[in-house]
N, C-alpha and C. Protein backbone atom coordinates (compact mmCIF):
# COMPACT_ATOMS: atom_id res chain seq x y z
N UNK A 1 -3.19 -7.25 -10.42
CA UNK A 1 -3.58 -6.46 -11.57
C UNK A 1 -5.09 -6.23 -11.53
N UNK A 2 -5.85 -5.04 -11.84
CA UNK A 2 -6.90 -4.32 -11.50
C UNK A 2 -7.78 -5.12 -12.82
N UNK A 3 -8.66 -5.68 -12.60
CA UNK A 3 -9.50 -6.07 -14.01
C UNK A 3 -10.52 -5.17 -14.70
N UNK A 4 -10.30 -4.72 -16.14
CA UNK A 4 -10.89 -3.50 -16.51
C UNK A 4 -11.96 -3.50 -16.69
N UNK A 5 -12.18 -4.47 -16.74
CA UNK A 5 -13.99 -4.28 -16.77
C UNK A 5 -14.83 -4.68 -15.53
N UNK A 6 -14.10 -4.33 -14.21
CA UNK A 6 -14.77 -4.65 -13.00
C UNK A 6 -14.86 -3.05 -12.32
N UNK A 7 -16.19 -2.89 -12.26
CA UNK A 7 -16.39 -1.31 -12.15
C UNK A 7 -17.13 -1.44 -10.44
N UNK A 8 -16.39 -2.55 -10.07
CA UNK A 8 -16.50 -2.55 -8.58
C UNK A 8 -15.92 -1.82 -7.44
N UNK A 9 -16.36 -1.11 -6.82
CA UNK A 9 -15.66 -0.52 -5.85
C UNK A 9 -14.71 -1.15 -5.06
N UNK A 10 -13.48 -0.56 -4.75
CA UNK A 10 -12.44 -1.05 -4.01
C UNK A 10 -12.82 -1.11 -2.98
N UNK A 11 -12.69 -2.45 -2.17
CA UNK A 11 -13.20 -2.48 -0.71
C UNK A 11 -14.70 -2.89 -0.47
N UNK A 12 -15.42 -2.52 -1.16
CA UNK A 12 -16.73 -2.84 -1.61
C UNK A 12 -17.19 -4.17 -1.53
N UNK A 13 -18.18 -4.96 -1.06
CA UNK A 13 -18.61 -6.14 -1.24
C UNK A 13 -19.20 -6.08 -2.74
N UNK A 14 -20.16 -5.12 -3.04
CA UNK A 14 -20.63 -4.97 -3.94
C UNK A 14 -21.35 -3.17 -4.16
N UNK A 15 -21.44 -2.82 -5.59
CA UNK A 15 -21.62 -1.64 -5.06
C UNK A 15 -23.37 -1.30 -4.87
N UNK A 16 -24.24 -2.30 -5.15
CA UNK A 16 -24.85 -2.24 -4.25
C UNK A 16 -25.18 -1.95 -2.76
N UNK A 17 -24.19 -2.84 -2.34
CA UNK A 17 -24.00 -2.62 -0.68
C UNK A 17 -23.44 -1.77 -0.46
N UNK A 18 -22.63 -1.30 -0.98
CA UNK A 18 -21.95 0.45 -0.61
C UNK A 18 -22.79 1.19 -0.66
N UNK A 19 -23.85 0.84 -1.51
CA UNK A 19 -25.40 2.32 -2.10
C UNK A 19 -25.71 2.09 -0.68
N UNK A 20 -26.59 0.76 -0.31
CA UNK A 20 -27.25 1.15 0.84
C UNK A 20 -26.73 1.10 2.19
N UNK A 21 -25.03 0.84 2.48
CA UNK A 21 -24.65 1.09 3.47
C UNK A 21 -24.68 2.80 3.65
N UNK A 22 -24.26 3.76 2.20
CA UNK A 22 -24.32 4.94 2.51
C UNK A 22 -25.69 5.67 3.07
N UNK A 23 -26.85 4.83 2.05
CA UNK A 23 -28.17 5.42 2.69
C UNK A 23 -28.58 5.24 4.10
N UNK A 24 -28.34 4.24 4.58
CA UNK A 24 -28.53 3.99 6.15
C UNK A 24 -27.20 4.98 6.76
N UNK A 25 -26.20 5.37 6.38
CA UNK A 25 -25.76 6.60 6.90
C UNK A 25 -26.34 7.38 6.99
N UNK A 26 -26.73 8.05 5.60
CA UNK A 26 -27.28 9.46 5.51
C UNK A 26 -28.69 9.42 6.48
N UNK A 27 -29.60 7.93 6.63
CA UNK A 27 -30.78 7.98 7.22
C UNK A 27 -30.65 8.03 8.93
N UNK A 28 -29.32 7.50 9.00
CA UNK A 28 -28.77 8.22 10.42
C UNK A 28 -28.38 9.89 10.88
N UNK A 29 -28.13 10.22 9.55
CA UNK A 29 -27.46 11.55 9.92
C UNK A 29 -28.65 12.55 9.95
N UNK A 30 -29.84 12.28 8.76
CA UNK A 30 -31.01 13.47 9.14
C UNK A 30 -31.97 12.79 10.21
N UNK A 31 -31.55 11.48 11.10
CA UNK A 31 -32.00 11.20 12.47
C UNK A 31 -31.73 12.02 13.38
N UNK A 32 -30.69 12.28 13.18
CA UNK A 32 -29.66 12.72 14.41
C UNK A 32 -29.50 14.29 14.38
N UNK A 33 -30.40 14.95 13.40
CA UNK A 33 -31.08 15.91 13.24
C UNK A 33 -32.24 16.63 13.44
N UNK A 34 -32.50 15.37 14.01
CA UNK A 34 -34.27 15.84 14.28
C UNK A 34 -35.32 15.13 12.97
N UNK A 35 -34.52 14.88 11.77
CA UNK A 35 -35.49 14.22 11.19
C UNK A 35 -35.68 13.23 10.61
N UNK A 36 -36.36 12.24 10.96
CA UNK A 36 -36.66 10.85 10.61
C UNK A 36 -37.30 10.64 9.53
N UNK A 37 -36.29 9.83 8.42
CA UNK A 37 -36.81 9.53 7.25
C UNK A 37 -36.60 8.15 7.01
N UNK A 38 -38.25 7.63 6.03
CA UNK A 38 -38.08 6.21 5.80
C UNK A 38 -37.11 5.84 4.64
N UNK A 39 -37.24 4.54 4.32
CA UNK A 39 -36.33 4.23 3.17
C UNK A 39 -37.70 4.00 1.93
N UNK A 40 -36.89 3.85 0.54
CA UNK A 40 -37.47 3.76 -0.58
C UNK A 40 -39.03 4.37 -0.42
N UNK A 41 -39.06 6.05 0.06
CA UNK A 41 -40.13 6.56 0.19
C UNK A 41 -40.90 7.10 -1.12
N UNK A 42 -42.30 6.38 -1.41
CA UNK A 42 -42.77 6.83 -3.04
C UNK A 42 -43.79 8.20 -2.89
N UNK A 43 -43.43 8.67 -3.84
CA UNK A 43 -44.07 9.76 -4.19
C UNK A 43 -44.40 9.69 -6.01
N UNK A 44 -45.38 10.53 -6.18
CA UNK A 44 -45.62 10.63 -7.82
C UNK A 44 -44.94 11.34 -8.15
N UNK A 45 -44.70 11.28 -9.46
CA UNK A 45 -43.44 12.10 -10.36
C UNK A 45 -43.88 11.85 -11.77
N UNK A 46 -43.78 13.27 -12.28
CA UNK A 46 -44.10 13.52 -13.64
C UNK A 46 -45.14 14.89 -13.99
N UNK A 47 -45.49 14.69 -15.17
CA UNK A 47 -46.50 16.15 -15.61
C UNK A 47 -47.89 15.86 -15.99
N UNK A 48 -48.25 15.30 -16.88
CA UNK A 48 -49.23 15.03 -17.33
C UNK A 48 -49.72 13.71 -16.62
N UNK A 49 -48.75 13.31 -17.14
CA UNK A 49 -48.85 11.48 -16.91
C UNK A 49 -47.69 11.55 -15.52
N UNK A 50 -48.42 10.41 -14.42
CA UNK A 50 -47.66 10.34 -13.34
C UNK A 50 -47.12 8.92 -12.88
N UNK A 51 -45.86 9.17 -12.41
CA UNK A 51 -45.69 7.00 -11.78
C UNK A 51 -44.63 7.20 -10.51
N UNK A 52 -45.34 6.50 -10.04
CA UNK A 52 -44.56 6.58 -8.91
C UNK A 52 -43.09 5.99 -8.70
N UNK A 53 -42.23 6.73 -7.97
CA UNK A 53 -41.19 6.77 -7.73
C UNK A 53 -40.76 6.82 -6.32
N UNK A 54 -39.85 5.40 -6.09
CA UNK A 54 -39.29 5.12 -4.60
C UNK A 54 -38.15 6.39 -4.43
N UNK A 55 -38.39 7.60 -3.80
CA UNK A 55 -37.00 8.17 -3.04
C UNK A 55 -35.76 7.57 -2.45
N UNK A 56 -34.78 7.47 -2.33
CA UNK A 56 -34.18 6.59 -1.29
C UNK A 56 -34.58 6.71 0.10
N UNK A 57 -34.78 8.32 0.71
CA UNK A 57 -35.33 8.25 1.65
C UNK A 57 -36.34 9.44 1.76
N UNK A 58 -37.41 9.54 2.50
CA UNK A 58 -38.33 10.72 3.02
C UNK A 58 -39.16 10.49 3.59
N UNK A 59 -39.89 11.77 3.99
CA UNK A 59 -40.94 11.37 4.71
C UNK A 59 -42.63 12.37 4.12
N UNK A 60 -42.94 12.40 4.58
CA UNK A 60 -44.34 13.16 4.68
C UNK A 60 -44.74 14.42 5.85
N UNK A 61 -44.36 14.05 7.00
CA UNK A 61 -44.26 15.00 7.79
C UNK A 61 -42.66 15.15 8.77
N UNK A 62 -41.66 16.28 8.46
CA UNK A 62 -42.24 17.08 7.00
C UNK A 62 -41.34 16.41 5.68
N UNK A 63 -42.14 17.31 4.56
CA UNK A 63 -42.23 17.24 3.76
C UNK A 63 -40.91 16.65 2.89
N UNK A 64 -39.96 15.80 2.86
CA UNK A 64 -38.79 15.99 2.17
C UNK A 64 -38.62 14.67 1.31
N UNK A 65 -37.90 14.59 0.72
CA UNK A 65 -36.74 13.58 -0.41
C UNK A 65 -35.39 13.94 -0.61
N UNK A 66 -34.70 12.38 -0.10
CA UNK A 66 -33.49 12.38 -0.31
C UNK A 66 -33.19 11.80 -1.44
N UNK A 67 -32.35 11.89 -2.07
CA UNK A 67 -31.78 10.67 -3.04
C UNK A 67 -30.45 10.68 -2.68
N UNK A 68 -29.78 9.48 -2.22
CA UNK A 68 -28.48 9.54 -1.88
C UNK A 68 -27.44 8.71 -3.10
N UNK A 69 -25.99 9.21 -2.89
CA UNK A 69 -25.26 8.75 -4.26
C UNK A 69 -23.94 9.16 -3.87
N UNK A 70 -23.36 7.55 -3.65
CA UNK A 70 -22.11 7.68 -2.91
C UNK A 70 -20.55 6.94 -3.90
N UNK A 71 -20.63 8.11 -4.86
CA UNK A 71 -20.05 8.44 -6.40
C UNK A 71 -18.91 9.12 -5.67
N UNK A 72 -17.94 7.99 -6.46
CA UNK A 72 -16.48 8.53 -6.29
C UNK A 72 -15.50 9.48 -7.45
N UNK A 73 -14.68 9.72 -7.52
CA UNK A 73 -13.52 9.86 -8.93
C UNK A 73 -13.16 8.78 -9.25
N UNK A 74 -13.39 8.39 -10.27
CA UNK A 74 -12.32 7.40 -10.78
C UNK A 74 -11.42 6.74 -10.33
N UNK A 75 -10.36 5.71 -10.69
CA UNK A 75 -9.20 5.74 -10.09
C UNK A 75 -8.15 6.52 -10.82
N UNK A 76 -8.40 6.86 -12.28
CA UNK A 76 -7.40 7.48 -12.84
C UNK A 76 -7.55 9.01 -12.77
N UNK A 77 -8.91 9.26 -11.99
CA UNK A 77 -8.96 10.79 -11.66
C UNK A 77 -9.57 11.46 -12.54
N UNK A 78 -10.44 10.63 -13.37
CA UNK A 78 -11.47 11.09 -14.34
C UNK A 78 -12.43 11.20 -13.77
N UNK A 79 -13.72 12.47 -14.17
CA UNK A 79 -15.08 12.95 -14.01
C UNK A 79 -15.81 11.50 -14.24
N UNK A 80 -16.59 11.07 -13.44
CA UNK A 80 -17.74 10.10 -13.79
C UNK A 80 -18.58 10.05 -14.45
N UNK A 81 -17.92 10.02 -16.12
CA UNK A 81 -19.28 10.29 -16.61
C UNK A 81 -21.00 9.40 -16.47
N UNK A 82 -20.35 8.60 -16.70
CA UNK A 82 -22.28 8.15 -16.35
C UNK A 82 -22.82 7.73 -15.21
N UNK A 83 -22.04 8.58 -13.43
CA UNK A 83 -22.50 8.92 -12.84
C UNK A 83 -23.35 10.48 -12.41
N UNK A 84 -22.28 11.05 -13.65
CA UNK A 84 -23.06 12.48 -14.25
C UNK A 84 -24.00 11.90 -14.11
N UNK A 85 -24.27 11.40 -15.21
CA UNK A 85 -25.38 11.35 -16.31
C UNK A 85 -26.87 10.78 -15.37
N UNK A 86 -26.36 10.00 -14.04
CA UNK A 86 -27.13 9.31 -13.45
C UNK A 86 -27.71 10.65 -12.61
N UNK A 87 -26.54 11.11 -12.00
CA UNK A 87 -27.13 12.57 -11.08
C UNK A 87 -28.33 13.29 -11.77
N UNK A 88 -28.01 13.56 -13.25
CA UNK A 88 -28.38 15.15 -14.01
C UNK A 88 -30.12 13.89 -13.90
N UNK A 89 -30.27 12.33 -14.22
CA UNK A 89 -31.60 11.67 -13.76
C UNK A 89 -31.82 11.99 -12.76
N UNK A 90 -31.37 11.97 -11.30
CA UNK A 90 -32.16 12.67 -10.23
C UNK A 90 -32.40 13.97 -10.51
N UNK A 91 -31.83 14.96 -11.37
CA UNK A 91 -32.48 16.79 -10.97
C UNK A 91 -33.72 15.98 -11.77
N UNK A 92 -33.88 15.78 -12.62
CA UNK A 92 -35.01 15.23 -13.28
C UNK A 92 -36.26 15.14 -12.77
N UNK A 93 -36.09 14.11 -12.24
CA UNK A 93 -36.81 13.88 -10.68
C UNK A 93 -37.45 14.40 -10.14
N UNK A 94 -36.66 15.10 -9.54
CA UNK A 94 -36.81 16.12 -8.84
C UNK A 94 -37.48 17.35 -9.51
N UNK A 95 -37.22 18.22 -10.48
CA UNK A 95 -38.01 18.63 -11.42
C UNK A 95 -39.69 18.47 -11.75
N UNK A 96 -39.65 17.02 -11.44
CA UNK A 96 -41.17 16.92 -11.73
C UNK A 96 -41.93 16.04 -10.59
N UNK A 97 -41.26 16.09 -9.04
CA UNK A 97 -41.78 15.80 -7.55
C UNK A 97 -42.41 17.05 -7.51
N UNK A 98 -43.87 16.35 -6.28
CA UNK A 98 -44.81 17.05 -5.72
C UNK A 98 -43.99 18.52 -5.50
N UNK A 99 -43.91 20.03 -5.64
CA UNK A 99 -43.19 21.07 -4.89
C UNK A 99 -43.20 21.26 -4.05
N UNK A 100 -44.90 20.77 -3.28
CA UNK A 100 -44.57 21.08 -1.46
C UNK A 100 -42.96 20.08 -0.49
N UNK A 101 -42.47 19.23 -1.52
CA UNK A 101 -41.14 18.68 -0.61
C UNK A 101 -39.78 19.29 -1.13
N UNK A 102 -39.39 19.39 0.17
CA UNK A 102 -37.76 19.88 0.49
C UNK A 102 -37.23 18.42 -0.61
N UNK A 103 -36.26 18.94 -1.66
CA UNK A 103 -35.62 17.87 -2.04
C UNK A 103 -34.04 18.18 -1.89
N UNK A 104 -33.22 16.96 -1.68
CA UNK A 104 -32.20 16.93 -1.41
C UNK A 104 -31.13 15.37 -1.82
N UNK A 105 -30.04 16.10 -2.57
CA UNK A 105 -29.61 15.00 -3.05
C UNK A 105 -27.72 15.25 -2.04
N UNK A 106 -27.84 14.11 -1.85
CA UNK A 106 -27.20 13.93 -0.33
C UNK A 106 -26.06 12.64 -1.34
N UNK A 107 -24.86 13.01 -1.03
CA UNK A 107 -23.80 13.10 -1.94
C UNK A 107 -22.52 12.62 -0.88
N UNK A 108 -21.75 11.73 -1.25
CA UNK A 108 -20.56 11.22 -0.35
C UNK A 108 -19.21 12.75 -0.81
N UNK A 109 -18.61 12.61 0.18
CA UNK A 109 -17.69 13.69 0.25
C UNK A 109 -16.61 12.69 -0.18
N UNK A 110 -15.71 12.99 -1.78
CA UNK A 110 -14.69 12.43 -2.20
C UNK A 110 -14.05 13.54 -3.03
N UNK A 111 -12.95 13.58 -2.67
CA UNK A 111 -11.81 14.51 -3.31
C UNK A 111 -11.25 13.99 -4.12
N UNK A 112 -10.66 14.69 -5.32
CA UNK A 112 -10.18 14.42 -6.56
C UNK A 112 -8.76 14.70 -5.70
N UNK A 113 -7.51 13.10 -5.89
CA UNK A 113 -6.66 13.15 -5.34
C UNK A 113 -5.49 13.94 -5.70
N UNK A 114 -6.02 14.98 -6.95
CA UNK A 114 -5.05 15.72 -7.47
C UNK A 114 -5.19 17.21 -7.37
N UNK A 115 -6.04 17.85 -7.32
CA UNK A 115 -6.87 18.66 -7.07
C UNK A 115 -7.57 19.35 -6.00
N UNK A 116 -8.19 17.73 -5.08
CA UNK A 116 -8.60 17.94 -4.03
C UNK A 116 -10.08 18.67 -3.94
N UNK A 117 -10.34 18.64 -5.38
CA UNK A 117 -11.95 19.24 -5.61
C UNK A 117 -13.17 17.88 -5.62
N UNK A 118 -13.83 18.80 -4.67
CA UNK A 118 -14.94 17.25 -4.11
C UNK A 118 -16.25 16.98 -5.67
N UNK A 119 -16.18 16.01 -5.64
CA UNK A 119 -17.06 15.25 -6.83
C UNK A 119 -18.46 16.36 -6.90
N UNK A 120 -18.69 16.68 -5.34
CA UNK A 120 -19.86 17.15 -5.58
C UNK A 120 -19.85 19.06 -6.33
N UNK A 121 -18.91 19.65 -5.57
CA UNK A 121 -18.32 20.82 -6.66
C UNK A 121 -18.40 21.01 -8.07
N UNK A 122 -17.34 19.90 -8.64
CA UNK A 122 -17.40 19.26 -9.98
C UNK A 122 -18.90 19.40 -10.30
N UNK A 123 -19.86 18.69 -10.25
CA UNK A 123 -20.57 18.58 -10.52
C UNK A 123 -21.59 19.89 -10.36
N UNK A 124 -21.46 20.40 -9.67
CA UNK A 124 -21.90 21.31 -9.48
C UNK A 124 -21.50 22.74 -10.74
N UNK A 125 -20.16 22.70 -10.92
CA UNK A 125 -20.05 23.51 -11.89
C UNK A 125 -19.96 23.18 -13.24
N UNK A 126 -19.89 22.32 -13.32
CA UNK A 126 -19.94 21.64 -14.56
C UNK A 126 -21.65 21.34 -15.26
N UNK A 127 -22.61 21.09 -14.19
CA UNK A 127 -24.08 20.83 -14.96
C UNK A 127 -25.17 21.72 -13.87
N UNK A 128 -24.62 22.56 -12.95
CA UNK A 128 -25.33 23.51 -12.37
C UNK A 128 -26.39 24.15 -12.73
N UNK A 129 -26.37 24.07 -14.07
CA UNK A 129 -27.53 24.87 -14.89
C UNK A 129 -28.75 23.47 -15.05
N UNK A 130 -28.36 22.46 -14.50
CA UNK A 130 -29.50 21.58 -14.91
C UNK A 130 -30.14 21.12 -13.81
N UNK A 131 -29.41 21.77 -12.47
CA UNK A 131 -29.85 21.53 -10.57
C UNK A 131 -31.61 22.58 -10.70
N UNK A 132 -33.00 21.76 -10.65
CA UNK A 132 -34.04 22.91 -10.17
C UNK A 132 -33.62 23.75 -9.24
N UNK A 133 -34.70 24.60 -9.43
CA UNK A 133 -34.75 25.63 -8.06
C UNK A 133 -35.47 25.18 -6.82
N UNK A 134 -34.72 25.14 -6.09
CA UNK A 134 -35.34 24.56 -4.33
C UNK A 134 -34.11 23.44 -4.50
N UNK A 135 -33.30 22.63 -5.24
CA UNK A 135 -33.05 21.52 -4.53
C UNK A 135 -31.76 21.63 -3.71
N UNK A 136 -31.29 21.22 -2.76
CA UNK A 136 -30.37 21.13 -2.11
C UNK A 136 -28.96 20.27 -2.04
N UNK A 137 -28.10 20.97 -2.80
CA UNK A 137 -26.95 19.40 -2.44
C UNK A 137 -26.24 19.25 -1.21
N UNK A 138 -26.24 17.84 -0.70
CA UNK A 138 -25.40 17.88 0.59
C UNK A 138 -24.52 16.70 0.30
N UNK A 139 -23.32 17.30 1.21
CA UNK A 139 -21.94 16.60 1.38
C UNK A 139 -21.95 15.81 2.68
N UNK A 140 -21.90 14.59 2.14
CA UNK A 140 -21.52 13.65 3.29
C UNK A 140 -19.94 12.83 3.65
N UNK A 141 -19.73 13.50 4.68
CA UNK A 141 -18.24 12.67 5.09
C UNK A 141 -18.06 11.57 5.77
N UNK A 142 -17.94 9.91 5.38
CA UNK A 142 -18.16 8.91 6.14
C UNK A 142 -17.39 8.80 7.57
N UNK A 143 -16.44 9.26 7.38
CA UNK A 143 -15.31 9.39 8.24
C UNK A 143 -15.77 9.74 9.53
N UNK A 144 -15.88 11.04 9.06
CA UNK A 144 -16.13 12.18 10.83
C UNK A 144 -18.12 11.99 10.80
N UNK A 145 -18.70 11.17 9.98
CA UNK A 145 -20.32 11.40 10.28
C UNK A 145 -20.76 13.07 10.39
N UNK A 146 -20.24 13.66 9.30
CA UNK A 146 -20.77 14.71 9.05
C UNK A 146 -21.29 15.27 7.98
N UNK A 147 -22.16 15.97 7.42
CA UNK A 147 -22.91 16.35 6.65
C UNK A 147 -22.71 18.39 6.61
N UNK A 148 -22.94 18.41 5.32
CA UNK A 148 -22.93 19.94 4.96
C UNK A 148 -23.35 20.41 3.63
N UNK A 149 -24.41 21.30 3.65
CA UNK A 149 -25.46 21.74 2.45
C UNK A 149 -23.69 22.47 1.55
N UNK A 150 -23.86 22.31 0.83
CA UNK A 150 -23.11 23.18 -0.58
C UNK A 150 -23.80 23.51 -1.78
N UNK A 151 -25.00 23.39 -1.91
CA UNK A 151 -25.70 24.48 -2.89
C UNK A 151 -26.96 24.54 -2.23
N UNK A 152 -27.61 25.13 -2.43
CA UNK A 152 -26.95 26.78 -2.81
C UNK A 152 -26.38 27.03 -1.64
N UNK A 153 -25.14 27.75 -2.27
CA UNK A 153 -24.41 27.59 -1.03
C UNK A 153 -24.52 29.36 -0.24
């Protein structure tokens, strides 16, 4: 019997370790691209007033930020809400990072098992209006180690 208040990932040691097993994916996959990015890369963030903020990954030359977020469906096949809520904090972010960097929020590829519509879609049409202009979402598939931009698509 599933315990309801264990919001642990199945299979998961912890979902910690799922966060940064996915980021050392994704920091393999824009390797294996040509571009090498560090981990918990800081940059300033904000308007008036500034504080710095660890990226999950980037670099300086060139210019980019990842934030990676390896957010599933539910098990009952419900929208995540307060992994929404965590995403719509990265456009945020992102919103008020240096503009000279490429930003990119780099996203696990999970299908709604009923549907078959990927988390990152969902999300996409559902709070699209709150994604800045320039940022990039990408789909990551653990499986096949592949990656693919879907907005703008």
């Amino acid at each position: 019997m599933t315990d309801p208040n264990n919001f642990q990932r199945r299979g998961a040691i912890s979902n910690a370790h799922a966060g940064r097993e996915f980021e050392e994916a994704a920091r393999l996959f824009f390797e294996n691209t040509g571009i090498p990015l560090g981990p918990a890369f800081p940059v300033p963030v904000g308007g008036r007033i500034t504080k710095r903020h660890n990226s999950d990954l980037g670099s300086e030359n060139p210019s980019i930020l990842v934030e990676c977020k390896s957010y599933t469906w539910t098990e009952t096949g419900k929208s995540p809400s307060a992994k929404i809520r965590a995403t719509n904090e990265v456009m945020l972010l992102f919103s008020v990072s240096p503009p000279h960097y490429r930003k990119i929020l780099f996203v696990l590829k999970h299908l709604h098992q009923r549907t078959q519509q990927s988390l990152a879609t969902h999300y996409i049409r559902t709070q699209g209006h709150l994604i800045p202009e320039g940022v990039e979402i990408w789909e990551f598939d653990l499986d096949t180690k592949t990656g693919a931009c879907v907005f703008p698509s």
